[in-house]
C-alpha atoms as a PDB file:
ATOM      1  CA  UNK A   1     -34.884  27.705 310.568  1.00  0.00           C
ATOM      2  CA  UNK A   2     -32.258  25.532 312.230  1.00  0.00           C
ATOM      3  CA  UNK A   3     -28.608  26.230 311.813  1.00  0.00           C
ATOM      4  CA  UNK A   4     -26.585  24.953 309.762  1.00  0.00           C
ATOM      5  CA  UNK A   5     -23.685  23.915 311.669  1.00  0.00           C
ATOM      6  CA  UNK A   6     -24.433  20.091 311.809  1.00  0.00           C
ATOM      7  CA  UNK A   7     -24.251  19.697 308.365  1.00  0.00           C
ATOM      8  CA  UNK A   8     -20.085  18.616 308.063  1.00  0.00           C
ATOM      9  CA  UNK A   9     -19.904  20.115 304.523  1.00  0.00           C
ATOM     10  CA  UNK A  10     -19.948  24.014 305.917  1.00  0.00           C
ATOM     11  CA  UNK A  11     -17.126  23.211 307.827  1.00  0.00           C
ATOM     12  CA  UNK A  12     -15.268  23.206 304.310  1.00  0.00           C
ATOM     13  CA  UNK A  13     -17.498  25.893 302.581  1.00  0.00           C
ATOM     14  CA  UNK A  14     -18.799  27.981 304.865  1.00  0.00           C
ATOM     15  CA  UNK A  15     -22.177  29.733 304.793  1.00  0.00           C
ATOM     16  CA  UNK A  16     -21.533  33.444 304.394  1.00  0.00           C
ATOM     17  CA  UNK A  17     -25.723  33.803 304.070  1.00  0.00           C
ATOM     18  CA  UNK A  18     -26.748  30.952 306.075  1.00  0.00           C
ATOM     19  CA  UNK A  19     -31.098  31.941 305.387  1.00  0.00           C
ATOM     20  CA  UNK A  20     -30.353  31.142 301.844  1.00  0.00           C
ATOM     21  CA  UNK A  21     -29.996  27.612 299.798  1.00  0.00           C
ATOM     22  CA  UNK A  22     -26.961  26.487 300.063  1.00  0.00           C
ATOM     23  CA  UNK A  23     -25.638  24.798 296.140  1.00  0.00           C
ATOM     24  CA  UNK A  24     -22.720  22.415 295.904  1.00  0.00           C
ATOM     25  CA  UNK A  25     -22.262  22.445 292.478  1.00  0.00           C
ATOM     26  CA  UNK A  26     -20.035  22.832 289.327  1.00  0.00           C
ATOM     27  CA  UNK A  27     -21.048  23.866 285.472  1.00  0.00           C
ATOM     28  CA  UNK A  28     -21.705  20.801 284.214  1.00  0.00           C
ATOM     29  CA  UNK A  29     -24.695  20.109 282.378  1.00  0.00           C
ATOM     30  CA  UNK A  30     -26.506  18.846 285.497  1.00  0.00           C
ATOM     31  CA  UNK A  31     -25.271  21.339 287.821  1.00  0.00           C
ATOM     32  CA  UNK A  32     -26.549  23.878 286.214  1.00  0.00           C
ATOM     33  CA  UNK A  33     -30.168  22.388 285.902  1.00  0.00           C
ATOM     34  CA  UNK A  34     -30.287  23.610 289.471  1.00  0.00           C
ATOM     35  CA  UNK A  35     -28.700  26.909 289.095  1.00  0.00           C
ATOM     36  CA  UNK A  36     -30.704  27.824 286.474  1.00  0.00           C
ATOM     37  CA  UNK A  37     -33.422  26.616 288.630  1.00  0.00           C
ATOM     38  CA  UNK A  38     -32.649  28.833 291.429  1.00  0.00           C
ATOM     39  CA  UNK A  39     -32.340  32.200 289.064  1.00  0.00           C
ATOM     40  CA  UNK A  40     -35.852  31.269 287.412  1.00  0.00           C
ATOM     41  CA  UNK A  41     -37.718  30.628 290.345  1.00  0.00           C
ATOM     42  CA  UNK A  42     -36.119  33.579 292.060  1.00  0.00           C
ATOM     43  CA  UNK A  43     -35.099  31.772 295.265  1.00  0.00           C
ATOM     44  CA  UNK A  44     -32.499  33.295 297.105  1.00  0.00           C
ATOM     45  CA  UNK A  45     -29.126  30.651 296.972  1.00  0.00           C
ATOM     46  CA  UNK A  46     -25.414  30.563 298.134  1.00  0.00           C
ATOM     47  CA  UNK A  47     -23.407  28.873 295.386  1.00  0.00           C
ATOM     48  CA  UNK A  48     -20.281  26.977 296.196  1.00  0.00           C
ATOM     49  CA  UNK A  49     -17.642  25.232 293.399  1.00  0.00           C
ATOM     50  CA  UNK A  50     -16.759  21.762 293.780  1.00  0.00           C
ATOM     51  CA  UNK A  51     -13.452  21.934 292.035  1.00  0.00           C
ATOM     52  CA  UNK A  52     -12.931  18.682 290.610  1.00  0.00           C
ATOM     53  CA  UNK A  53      -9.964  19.484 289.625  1.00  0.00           C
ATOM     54  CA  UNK A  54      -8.918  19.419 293.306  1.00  0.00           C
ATOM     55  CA  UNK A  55     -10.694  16.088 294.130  1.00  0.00           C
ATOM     56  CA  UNK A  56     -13.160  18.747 296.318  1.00  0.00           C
ATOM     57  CA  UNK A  57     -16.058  15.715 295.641  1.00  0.00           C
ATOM     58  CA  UNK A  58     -14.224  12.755 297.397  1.00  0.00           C
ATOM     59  CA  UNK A  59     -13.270  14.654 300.600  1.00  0.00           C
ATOM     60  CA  UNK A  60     -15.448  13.504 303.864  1.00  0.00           C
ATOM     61  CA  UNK A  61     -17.238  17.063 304.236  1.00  0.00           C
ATOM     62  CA  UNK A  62     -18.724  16.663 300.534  1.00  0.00           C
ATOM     63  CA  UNK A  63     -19.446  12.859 300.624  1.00  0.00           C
ATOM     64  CA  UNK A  64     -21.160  13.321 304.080  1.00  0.00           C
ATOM     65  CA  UNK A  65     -23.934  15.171 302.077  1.00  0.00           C
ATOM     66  CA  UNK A  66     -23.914  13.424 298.652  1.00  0.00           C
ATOM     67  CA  UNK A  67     -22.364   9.496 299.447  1.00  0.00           C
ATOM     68  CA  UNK A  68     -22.077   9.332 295.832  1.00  0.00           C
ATOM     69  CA  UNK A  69     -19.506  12.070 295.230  1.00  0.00           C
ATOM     70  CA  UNK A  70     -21.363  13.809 292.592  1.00  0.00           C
ATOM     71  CA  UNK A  71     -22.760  17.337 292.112  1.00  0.00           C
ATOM     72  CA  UNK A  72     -24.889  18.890 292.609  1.00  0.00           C
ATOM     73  CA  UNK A  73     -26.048  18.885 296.069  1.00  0.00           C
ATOM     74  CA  UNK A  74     -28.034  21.598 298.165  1.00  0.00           C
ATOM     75  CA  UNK A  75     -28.912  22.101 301.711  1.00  0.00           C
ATOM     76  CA  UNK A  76     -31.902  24.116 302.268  1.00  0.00           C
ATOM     77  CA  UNK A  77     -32.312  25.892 305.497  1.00  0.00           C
ATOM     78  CA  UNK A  78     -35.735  26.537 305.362  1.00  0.00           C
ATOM     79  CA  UNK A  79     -36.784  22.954 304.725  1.00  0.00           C
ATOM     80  CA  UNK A  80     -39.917  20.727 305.334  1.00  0.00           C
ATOM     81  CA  UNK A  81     -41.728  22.336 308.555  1.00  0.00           C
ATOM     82  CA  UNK A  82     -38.980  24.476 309.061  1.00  0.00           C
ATOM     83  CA  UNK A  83     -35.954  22.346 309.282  1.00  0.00           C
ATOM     84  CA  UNK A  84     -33.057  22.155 307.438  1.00  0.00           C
ATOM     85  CA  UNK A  85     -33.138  19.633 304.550  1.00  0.00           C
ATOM     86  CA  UNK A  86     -29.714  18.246 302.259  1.00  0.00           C
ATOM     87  CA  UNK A  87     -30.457  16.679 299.109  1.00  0.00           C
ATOM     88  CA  UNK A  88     -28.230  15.375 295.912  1.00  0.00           C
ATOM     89  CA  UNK A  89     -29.684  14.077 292.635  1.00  0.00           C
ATOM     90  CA  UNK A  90     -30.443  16.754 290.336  1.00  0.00           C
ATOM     91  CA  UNK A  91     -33.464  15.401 289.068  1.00  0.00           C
ATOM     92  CA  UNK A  92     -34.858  15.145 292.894  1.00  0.00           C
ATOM     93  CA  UNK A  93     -33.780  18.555 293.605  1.00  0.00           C
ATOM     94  CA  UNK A  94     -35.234  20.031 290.142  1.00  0.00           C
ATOM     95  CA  UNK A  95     -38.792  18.660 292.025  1.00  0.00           C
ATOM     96  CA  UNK A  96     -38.050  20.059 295.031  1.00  0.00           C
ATOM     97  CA  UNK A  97     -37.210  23.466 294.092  1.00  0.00           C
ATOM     98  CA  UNK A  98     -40.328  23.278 291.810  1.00  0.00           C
ATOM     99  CA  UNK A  99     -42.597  22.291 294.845  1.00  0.00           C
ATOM    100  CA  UNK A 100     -41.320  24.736 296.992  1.00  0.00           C
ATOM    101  CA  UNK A 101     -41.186  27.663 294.924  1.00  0.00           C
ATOM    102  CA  UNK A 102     -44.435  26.469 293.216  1.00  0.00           C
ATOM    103  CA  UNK A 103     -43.525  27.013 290.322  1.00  0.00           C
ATOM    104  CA  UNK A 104     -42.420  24.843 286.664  1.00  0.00           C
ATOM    105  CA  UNK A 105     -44.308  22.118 287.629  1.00  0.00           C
ATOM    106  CA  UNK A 106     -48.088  22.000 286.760  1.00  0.00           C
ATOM    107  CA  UNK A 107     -50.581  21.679 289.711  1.00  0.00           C
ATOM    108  CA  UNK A 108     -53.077  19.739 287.296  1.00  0.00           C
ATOM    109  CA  UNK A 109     -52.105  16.033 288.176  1.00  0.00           C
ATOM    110  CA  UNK A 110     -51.567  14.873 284.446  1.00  0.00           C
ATOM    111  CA  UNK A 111     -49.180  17.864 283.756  1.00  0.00           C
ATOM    112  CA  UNK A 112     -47.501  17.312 286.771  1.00  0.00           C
ATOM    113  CA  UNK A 113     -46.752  13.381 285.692  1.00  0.00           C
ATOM    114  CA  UNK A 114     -46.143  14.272 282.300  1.00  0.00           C
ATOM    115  CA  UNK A 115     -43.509  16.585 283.368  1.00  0.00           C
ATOM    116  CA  UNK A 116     -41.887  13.974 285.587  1.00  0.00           C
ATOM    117  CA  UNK A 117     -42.499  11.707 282.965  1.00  0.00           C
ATOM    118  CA  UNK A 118     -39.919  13.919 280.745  1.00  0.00           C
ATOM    119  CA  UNK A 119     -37.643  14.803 283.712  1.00  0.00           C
ATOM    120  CA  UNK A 120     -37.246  11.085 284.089  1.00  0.00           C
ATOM    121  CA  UNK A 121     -36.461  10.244 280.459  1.00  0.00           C
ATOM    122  CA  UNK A 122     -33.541  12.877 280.849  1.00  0.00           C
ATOM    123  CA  UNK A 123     -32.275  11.418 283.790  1.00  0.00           C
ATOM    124  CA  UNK A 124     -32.589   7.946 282.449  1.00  0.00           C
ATOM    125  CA  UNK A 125     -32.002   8.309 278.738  1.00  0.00           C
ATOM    126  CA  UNK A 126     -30.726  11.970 277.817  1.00  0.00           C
ATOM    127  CA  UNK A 127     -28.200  12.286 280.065  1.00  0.00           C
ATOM    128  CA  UNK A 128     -26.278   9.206 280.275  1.00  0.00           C
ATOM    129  CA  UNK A 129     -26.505   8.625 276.833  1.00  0.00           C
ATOM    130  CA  UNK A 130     -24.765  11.712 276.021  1.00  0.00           C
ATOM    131  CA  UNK A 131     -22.528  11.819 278.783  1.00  0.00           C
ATOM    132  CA  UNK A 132     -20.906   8.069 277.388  1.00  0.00           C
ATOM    133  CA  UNK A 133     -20.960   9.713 273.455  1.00  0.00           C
ATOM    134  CA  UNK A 134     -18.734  12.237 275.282  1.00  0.00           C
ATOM    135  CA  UNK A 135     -16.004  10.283 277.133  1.00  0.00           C
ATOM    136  CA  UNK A 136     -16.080   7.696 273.794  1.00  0.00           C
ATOM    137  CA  UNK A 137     -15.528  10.447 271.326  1.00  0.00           C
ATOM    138  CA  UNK A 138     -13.885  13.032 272.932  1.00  0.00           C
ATOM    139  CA  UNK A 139     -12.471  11.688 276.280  1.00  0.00           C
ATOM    140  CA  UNK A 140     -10.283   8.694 277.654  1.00  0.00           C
ATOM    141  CA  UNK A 141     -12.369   6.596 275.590  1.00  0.00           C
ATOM    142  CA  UNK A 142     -12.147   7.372 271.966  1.00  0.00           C
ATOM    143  CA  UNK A 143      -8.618   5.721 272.554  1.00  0.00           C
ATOM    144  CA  UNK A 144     -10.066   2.254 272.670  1.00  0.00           C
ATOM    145  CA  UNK A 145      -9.913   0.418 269.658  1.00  0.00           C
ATOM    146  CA  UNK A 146     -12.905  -1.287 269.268  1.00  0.00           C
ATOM    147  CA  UNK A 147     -15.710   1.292 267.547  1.00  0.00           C
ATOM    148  CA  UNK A 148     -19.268  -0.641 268.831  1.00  0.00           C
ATOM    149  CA  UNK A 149     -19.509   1.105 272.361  1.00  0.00           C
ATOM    150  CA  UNK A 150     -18.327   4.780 270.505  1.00  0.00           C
ATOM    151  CA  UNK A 151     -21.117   3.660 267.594  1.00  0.00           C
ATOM    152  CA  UNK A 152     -23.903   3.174 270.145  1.00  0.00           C
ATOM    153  CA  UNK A 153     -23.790   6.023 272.056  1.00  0.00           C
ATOM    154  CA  UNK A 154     -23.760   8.071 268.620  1.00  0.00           C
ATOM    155  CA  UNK A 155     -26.352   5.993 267.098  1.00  0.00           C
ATOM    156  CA  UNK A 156     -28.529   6.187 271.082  1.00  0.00           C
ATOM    157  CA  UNK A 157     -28.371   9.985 270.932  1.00  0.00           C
ATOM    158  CA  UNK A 158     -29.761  10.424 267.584  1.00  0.00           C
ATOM    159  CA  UNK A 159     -32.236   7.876 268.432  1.00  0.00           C
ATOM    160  CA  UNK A 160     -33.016  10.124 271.676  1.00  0.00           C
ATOM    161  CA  UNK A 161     -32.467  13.265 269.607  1.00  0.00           C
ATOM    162  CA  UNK A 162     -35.161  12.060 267.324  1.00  0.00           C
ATOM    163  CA  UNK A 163     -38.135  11.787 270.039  1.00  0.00           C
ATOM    164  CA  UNK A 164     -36.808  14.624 271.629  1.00  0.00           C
ATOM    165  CA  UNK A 165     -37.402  16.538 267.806  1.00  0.00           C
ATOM    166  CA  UNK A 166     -41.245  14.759 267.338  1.00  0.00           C
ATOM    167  CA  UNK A 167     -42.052  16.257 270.962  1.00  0.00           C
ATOM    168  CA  UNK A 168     -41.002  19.578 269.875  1.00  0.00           C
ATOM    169  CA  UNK A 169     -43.181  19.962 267.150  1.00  0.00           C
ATOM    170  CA  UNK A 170     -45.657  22.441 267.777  1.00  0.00           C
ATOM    171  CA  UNK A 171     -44.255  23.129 270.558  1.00  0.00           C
ATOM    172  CA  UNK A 172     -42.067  25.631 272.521  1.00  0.00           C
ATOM    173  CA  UNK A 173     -41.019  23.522 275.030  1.00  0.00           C
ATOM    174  CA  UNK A 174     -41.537  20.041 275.841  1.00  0.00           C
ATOM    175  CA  UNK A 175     -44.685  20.414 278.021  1.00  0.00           C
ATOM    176  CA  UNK A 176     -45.754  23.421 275.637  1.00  0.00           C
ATOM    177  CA  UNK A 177     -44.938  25.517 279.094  1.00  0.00           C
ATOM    178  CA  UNK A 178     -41.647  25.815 280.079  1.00  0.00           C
ATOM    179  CA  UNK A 179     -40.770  23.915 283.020  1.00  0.00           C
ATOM    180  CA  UNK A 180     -38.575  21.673 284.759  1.00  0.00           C
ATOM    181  CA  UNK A 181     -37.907  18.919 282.154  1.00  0.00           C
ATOM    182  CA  UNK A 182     -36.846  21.790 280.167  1.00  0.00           C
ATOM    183  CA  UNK A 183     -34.239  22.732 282.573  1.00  0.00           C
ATOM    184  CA  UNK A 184     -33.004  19.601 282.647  1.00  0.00           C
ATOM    185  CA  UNK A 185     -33.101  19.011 279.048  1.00  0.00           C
ATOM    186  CA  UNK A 186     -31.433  21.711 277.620  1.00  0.00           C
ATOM    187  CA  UNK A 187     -28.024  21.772 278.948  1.00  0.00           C
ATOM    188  CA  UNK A 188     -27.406  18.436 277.683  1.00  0.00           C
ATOM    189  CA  UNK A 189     -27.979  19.932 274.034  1.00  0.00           C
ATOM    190  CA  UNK A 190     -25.781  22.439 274.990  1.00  0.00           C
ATOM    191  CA  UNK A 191     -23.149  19.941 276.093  1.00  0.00           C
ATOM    192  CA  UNK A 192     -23.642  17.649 273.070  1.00  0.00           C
ATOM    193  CA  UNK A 193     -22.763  20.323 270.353  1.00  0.00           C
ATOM    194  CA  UNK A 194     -20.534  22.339 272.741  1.00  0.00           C
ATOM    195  CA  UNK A 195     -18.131  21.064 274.785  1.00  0.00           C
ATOM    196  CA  UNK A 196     -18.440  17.551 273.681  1.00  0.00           C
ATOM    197  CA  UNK A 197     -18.051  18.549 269.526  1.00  0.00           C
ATOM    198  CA  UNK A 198     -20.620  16.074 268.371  1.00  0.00           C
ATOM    199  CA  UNK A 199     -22.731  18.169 266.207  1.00  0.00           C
ATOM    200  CA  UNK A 200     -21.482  16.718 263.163  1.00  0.00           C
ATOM    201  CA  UNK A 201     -21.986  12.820 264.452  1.00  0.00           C
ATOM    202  CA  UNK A 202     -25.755  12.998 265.584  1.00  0.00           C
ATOM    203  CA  UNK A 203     -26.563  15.118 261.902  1.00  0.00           C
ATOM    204  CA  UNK A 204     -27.370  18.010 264.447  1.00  0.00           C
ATOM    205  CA  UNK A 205     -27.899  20.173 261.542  1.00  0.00           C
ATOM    206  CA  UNK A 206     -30.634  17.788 260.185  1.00  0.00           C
ATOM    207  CA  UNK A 207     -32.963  18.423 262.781  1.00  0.00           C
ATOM    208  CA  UNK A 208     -35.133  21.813 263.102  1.00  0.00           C
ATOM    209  CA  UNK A 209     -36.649  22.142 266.443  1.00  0.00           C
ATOM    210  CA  UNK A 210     -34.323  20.781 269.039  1.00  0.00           C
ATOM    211  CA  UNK A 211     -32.093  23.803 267.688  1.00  0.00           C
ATOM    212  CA  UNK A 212     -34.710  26.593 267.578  1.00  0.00           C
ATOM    213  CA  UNK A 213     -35.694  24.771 271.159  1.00  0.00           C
ATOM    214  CA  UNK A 214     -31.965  25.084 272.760  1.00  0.00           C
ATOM    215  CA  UNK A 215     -31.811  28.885 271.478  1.00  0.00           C
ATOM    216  CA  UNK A 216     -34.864  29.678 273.029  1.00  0.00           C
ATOM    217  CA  UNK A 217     -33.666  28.208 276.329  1.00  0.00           C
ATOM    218  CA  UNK A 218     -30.265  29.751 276.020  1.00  0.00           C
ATOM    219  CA  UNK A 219     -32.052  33.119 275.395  1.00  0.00           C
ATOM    220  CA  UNK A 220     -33.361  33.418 278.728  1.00  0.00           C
ATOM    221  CA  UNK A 221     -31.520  35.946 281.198  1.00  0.00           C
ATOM    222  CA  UNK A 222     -32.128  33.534 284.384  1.00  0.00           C
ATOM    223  CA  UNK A 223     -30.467  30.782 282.518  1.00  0.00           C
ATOM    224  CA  UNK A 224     -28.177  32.842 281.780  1.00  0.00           C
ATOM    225  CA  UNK A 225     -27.203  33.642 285.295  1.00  0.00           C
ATOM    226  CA  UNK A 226     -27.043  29.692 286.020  1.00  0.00           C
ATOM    227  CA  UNK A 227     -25.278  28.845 283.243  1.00  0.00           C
ATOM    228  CA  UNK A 228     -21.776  30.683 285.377  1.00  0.00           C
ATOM    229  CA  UNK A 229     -22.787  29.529 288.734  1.00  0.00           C
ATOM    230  CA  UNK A 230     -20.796  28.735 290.825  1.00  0.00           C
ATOM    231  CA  UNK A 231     -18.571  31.076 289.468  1.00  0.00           C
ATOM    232  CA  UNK A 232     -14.540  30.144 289.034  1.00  0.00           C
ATOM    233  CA  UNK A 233     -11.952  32.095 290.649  1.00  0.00           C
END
């Protein structure tokens, strides 16, 4: 292992355990896809809050690691032969972790696509569907007059929640093992009903297994554990 002292962003959060991950990261629904990560694959990680509050994400030592000023964002010091790797998308890092670790993410090739295949349609569909329900219905948006963006985002997730419910039956989790796509999954449901209040506008209470699916996920003691990571002050 190399150290870490090239990368500019541990000049502003310094590496108390330098041999472990390093996580840039906040509790937002995809930030914590890769703490929760971290606690189930057991892989020793330093978590740091980007207060965005504070503007931490815009300042030169975070954007020289993510250009896109988003979280979350890891530096691994133990990287590909050896060396020290920084990565930001949580989707990417989700595969990473899951490679390195070796485990969430089937070895059999068709598992291993199908899994993708699902972590992609939450990073695509999921995610940013839910996230623009949110700012339209709760946020700065849901002061604009006009109702057709607010009334396709709504009418989007239930479309989404809908395959999301037809994948689920039968089925524990979305590739019948739990895995990555479920990590990344998940904490959107909990975002939806939660912090963004839209139970009531995507007939949440219609559906039966994406609600027996989130309670199982929110059961388990390593997600948990990434559910408060980074802690706050």
């Amino acid at each position: 292992m190399t150290s870490l002292a090239h990368f500019p962003i541990t000049k502003r959060w310094p590496a108390q355990h330098p041999d472990r991950i390093q996580l840039y990261s906040l509790t937002t629904p995809n930030g914590v896809k890769v703490s929760i990560a971290l606690e189930e694959m057991g892989l020793p990680y330093e978590a740091h809050l980007v207060d965005f509050a504070n503007s931490d994400q815009m300042t030169p030592e975070f954007l020289s690691l993510n250009p896109n000023n988003k979280i979350p964002a890891i530096i691994d010091p133990d990287g590909p032969n050896g060396q020290p790797i920084g990565l930001f998308e949580s989707g990417a890092i989700l595969l990473y972790l899951a490679e390195k670790s070796g485990k969430f993410l089937s070895a059999d090739p068709e598992k291993r696509y199908k899994t993708i295949q699902w972590l992609m349609w939450q990073m695509g569909g999921l995610g940013p569907m839910f996230g623009q329900l949110g700012f339209f219905t709760k946020f700065a948006g849901k002061a604009i007059e006009d109702p057709r963006p607010r009334q396709r985002y709504i009418e989007e997730s239930e479309r989404l929640l809908g395959v999301l419910e037809d994948r689920l039956d039968g089925r524990d989790w979305v590739m019948g093992e739990y895995s990555i796509a479920d990590m990344a999954i998940a904490p959107w449901l909990r975002n939806l009903i939660g912090s963004y209040e839209a139970g009531p506008l995507v007939d949440w209470d219609d559906l039966k297994n994406v609600p027996a699916y989130l309670d199982r996920f929110l059961a388990r003691p390593a997600v948990q554990r990434g559910l408060v990571s980074p802690k706050r002050p």
